[in-house]
C-alpha atoms as a PDB file:
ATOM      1  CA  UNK A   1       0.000   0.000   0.000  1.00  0.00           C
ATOM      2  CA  UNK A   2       1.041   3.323  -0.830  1.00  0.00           C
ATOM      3  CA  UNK A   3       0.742   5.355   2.835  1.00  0.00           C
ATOM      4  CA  UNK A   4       1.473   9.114   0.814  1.00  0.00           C
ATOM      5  CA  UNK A   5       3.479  10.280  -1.494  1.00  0.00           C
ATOM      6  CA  UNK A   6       5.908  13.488  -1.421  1.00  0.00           C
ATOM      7  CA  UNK A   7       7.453  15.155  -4.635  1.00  0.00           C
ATOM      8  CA  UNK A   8       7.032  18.200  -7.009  1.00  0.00           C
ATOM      9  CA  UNK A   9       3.629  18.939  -8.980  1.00  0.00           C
ATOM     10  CA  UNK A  10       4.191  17.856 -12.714  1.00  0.00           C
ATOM     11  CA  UNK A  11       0.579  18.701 -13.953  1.00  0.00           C
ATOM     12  CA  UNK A  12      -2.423  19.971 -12.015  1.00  0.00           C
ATOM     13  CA  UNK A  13      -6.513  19.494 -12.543  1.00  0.00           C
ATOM     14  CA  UNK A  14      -9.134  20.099 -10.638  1.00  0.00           C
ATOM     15  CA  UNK A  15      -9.226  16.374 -10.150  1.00  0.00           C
ATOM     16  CA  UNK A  16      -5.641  15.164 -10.953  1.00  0.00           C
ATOM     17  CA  UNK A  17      -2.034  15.844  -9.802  1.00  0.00           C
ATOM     18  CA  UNK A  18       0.844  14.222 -10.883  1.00  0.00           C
ATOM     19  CA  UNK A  19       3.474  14.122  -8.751  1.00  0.00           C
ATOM     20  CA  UNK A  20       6.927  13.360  -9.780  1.00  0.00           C
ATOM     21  CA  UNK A  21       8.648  11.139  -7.065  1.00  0.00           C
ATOM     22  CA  UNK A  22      12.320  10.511  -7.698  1.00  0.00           C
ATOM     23  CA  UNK A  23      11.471  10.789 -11.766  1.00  0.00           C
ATOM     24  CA  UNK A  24       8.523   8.617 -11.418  1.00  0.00           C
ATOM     25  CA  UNK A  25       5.191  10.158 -11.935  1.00  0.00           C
ATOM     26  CA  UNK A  26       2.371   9.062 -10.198  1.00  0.00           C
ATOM     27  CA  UNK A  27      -1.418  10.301 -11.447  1.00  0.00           C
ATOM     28  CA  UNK A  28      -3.211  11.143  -8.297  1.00  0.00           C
ATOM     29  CA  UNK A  29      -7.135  11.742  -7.953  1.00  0.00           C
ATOM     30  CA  UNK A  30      -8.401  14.028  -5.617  1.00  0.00           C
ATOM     31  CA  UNK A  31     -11.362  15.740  -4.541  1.00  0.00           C
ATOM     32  CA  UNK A  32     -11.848  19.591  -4.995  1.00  0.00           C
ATOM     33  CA  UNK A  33     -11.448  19.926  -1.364  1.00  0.00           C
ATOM     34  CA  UNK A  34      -7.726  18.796  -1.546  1.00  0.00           C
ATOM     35  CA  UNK A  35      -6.797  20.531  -4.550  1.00  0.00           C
ATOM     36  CA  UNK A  36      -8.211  24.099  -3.172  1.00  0.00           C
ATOM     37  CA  UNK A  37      -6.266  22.960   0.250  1.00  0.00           C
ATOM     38  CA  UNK A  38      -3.363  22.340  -1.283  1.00  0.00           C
ATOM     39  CA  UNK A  39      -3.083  24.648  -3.988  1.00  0.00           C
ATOM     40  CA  UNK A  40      -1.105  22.875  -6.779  1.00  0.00           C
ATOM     41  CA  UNK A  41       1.229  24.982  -9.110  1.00  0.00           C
ATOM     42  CA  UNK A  42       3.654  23.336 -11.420  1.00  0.00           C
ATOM     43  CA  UNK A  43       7.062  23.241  -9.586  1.00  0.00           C
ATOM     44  CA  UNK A  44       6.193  22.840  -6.047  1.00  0.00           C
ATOM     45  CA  UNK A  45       6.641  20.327  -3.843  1.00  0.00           C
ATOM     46  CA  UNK A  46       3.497  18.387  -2.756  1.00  0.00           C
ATOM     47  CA  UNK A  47       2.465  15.484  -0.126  1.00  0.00           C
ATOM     48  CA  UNK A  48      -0.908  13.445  -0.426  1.00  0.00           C
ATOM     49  CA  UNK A  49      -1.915  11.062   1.969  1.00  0.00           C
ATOM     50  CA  UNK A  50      -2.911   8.350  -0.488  1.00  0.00           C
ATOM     51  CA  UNK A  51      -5.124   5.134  -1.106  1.00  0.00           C
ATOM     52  CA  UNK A  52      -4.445   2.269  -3.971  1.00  0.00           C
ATOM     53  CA  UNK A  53      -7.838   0.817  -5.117  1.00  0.00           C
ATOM     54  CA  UNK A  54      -7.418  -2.052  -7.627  1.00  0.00           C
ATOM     55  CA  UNK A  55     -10.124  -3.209  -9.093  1.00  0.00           C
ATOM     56  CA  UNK A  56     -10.044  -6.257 -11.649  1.00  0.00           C
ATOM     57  CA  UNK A  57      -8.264  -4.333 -14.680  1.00  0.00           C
ATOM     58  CA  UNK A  58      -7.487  -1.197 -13.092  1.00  0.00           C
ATOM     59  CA  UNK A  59      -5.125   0.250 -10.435  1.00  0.00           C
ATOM     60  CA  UNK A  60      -6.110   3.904  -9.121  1.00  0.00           C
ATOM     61  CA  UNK A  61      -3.821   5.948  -6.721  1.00  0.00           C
ATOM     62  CA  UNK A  62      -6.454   8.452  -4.667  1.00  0.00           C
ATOM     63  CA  UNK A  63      -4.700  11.323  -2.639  1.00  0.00           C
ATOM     64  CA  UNK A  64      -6.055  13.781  -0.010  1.00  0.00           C
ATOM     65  CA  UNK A  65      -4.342  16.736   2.257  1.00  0.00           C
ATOM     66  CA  UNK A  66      -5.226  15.505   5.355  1.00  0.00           C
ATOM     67  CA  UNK A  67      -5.784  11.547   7.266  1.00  0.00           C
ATOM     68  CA  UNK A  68      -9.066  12.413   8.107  1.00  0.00           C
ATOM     69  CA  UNK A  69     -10.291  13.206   4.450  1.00  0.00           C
ATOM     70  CA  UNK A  70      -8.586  10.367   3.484  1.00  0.00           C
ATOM     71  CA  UNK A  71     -10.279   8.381   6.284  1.00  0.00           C
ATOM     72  CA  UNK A  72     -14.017   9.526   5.076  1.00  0.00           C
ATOM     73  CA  UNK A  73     -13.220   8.536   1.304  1.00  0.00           C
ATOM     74  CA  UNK A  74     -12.240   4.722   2.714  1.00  0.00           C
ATOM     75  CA  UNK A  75     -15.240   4.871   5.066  1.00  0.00           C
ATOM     76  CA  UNK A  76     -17.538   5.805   2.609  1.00  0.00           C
ATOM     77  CA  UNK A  77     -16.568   2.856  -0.182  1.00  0.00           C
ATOM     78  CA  UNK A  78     -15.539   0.221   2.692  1.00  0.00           C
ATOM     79  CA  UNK A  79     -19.092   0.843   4.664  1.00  0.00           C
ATOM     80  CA  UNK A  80     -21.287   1.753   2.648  1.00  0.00           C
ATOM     81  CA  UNK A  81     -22.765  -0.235   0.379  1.00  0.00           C
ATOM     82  CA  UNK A  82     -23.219   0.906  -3.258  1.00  0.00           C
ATOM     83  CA  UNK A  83     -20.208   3.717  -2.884  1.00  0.00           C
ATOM     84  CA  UNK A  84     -17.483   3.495  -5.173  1.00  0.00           C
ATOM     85  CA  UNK A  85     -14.043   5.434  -5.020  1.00  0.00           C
ATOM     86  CA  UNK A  86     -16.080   8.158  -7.840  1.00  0.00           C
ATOM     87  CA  UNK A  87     -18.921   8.457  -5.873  1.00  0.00           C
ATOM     88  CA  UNK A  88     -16.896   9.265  -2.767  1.00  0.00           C
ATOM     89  CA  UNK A  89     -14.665  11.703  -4.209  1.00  0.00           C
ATOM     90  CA  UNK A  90     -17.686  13.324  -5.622  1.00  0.00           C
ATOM     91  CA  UNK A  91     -19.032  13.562  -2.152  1.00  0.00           C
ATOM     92  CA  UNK A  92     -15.622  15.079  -0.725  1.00  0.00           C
ATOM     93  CA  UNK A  93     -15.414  17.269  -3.457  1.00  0.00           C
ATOM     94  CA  UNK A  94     -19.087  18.897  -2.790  1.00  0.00           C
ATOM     95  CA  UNK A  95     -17.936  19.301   1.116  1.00  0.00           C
ATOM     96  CA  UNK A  96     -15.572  19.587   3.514  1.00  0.00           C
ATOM     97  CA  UNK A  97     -15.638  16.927   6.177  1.00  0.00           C
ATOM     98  CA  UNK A  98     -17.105  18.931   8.679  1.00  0.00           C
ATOM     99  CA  UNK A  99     -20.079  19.500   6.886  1.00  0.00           C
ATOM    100  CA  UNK A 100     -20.011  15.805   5.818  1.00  0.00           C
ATOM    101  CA  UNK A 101     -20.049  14.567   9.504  1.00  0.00           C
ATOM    102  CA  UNK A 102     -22.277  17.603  10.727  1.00  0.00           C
ATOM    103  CA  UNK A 103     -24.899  16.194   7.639  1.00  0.00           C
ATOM    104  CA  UNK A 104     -24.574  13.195   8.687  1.00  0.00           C
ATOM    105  CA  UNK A 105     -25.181  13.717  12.532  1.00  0.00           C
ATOM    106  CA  UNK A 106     -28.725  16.044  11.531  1.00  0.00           C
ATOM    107  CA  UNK A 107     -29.564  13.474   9.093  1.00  0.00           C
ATOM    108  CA  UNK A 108     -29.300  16.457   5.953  1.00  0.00           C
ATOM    109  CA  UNK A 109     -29.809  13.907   3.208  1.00  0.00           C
ATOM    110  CA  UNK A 110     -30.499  17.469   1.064  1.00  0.00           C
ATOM    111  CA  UNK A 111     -26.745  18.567   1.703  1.00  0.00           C
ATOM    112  CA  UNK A 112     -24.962  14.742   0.529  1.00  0.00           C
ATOM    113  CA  UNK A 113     -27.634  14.425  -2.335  1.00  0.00           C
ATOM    114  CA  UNK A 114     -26.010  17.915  -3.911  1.00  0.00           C
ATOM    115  CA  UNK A 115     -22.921  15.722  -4.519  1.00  0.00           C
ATOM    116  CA  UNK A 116     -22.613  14.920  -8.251  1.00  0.00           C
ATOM    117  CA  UNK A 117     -24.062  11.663  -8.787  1.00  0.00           C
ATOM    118  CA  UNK A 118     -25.521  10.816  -5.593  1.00  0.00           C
ATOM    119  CA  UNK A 119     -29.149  10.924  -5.669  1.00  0.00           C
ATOM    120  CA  UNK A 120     -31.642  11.243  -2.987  1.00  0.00           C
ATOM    121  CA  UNK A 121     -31.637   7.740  -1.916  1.00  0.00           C
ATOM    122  CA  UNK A 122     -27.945   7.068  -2.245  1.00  0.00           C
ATOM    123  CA  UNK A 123     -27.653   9.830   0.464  1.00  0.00           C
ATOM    124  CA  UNK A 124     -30.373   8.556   2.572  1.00  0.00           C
ATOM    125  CA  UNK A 125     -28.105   5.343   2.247  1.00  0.00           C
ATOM    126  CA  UNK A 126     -25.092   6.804   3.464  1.00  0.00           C
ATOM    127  CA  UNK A 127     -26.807   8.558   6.524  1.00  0.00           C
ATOM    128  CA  UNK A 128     -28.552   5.750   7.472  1.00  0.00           C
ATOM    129  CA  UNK A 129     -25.551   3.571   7.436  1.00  0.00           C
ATOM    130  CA  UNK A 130     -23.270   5.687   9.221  1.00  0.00           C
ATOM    131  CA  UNK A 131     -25.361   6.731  11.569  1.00  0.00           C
ATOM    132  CA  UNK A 132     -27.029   3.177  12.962  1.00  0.00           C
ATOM    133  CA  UNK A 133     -24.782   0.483  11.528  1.00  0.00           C
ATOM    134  CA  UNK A 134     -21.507   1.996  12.473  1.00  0.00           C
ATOM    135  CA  UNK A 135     -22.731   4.350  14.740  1.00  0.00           C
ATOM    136  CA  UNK A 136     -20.066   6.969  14.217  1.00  0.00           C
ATOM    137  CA  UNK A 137     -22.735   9.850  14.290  1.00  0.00           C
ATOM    138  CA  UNK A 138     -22.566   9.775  17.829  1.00  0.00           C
ATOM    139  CA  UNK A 139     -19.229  10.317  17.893  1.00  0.00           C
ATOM    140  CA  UNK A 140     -18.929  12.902  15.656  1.00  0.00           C
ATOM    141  CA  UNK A 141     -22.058  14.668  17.587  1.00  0.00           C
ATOM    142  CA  UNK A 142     -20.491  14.496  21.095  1.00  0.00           C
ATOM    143  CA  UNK A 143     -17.056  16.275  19.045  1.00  0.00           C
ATOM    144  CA  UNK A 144     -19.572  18.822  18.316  1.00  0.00           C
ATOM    145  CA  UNK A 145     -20.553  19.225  21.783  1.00  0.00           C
ATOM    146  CA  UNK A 146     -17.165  19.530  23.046  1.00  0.00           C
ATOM    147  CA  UNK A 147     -17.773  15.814  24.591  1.00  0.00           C
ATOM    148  CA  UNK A 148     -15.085  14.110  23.069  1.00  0.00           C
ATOM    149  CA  UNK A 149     -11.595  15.583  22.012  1.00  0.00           C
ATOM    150  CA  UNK A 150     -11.372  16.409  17.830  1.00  0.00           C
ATOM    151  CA  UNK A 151      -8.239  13.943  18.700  1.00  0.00           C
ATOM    152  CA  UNK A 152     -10.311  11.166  20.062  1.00  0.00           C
ATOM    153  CA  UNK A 153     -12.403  11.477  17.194  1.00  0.00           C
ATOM    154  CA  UNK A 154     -10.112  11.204  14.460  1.00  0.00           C
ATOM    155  CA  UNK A 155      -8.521   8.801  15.748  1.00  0.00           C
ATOM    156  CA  UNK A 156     -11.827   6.185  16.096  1.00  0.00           C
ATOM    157  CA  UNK A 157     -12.408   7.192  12.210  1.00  0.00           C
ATOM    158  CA  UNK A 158      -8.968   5.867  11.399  1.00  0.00           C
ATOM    159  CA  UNK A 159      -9.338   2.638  13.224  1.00  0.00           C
ATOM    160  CA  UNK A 160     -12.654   2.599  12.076  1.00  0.00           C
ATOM    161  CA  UNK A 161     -11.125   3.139   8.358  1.00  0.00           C
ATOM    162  CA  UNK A 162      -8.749   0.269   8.921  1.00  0.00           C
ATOM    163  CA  UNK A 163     -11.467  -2.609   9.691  1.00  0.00           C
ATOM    164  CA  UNK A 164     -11.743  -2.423  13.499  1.00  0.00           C
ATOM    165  CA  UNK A 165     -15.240  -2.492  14.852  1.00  0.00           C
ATOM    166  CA  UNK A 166     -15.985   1.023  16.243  1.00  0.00           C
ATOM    167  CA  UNK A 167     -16.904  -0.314  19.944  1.00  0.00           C
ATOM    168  CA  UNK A 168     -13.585  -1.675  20.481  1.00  0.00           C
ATOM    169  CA  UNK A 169     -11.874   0.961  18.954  1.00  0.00           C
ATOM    170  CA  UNK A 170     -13.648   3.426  21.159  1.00  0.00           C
ATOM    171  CA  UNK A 171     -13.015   1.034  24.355  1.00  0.00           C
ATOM    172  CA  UNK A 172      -9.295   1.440  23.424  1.00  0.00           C
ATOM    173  CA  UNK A 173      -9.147   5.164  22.959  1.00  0.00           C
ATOM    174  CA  UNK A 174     -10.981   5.879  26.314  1.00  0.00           C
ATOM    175  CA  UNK A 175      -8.537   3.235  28.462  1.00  0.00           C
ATOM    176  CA  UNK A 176      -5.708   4.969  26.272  1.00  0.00           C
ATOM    177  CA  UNK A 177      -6.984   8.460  27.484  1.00  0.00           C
ATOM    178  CA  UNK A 178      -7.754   7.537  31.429  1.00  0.00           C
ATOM    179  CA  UNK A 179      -3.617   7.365  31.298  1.00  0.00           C
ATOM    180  CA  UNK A 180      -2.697  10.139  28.397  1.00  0.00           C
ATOM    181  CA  UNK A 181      -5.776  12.896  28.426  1.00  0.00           C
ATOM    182  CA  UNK A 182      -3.552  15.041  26.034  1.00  0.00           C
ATOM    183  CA  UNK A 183      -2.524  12.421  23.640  1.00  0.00           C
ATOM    184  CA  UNK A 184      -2.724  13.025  20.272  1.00  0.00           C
ATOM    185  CA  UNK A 185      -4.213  11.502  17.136  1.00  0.00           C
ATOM    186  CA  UNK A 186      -1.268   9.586  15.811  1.00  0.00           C
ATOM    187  CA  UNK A 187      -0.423   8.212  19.410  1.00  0.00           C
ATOM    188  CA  UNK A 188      -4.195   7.066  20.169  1.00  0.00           C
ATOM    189  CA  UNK A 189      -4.206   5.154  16.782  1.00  0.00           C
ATOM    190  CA  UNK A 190      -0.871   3.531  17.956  1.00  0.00           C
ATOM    191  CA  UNK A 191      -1.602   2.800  21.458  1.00  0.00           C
ATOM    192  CA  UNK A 192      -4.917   1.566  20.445  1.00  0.00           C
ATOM    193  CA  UNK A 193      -3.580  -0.791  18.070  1.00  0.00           C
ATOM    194  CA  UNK A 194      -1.153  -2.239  20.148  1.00  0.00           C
ATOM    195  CA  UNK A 195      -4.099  -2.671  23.057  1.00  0.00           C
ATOM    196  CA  UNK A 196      -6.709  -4.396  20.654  1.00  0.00           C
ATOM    197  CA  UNK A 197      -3.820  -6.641  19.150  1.00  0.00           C
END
């Protein structure tokens, strides 16, 4: 698996960057979101967190600015059935994640269903998924209310992202944060890990 990739902008779309790494360029797809974030002009150096979906005849490299974009996109086409890698970068490109998880939490199947190519009932699809099969609304509602740390948060999408059922992974994050309160992200993921292993 390709984790990210660092190197200068070759060529820059709205929805494609190449990046040249060490002379090799790699075709990246991205959402609007991450191009406006990230601002690609010819020349400059670049980093996109990245995913590698293969499908039967077809290898795709997807890149976003940040983990937790990049953490949405695999939600959406890991958990929810009938999303493909398109469909989700449509979604991410129509809004940011905060909007995503706040229309998800109110249940605003108008907001998702703006997306190109997602239709009314694909978005009722999505909310209804993430909200009572994987219940991560109620995480990202408590963030919201200042419940739950942004850190905490993140860090239950990632292991959420990687497979891990999302009441273990937030059984793991509190225990982790009854000894570390301040820990970050990138240490809950790893302590968390380790503990469910």
């Amino acid at each position: 698996m390709i984790a990210f990739l660092r190197g200068t902008v070759a060529e820059a779309l709205p929805q494609s960057i190449v990046l040249d790494v060490g002379g090799v360029g790699y075709e990246v797809h991205v959402p609007l979101s991450t191009y406006d974030r990230i601002n690609p002009v010819a020349g400059q150096e670049a980093v996109l967190k990245t995913h590698l979906h293969i499908r039967e005849n077809v290898q795709m490299l997807y890149g976003f600015a940040t983990d937790e974009e990049r953490d949405i996109f695999r939600l959406l086409i890991d958990r929810v059935s009938g999303i493909g890698p398109a469909t989700a970068i449509a979604i991410l490109s129509g809004m940011n994640v905060t909007a995503f998880k706040s229309a998800v939490v109110s249940g605003d199947v108008q907001s998702i269903a703006r997306a190109k190519g997602v239709g009314k009932k694909t978005a009722e699809r999505i909310v209804l998924e993430l909200k009572d099969k994987i219940g991560l609304a109620s995480t990202w509602e408590a963030q919201q209310e200042g419940t739950t740390s942004q850190a905490a948060a993140d860090a239950e999408l990632a292991l959420i992202a990687l497979g891990f059922k999302q009441t273990e992974s937030r059984k793991a994050i509190k225990a982790i944060l009854k000894e570390k309160p301040q820990a970050g992200t990138d240490e809950l993921i790893r302590a968390a890990l380790r503990h469910m292993s």
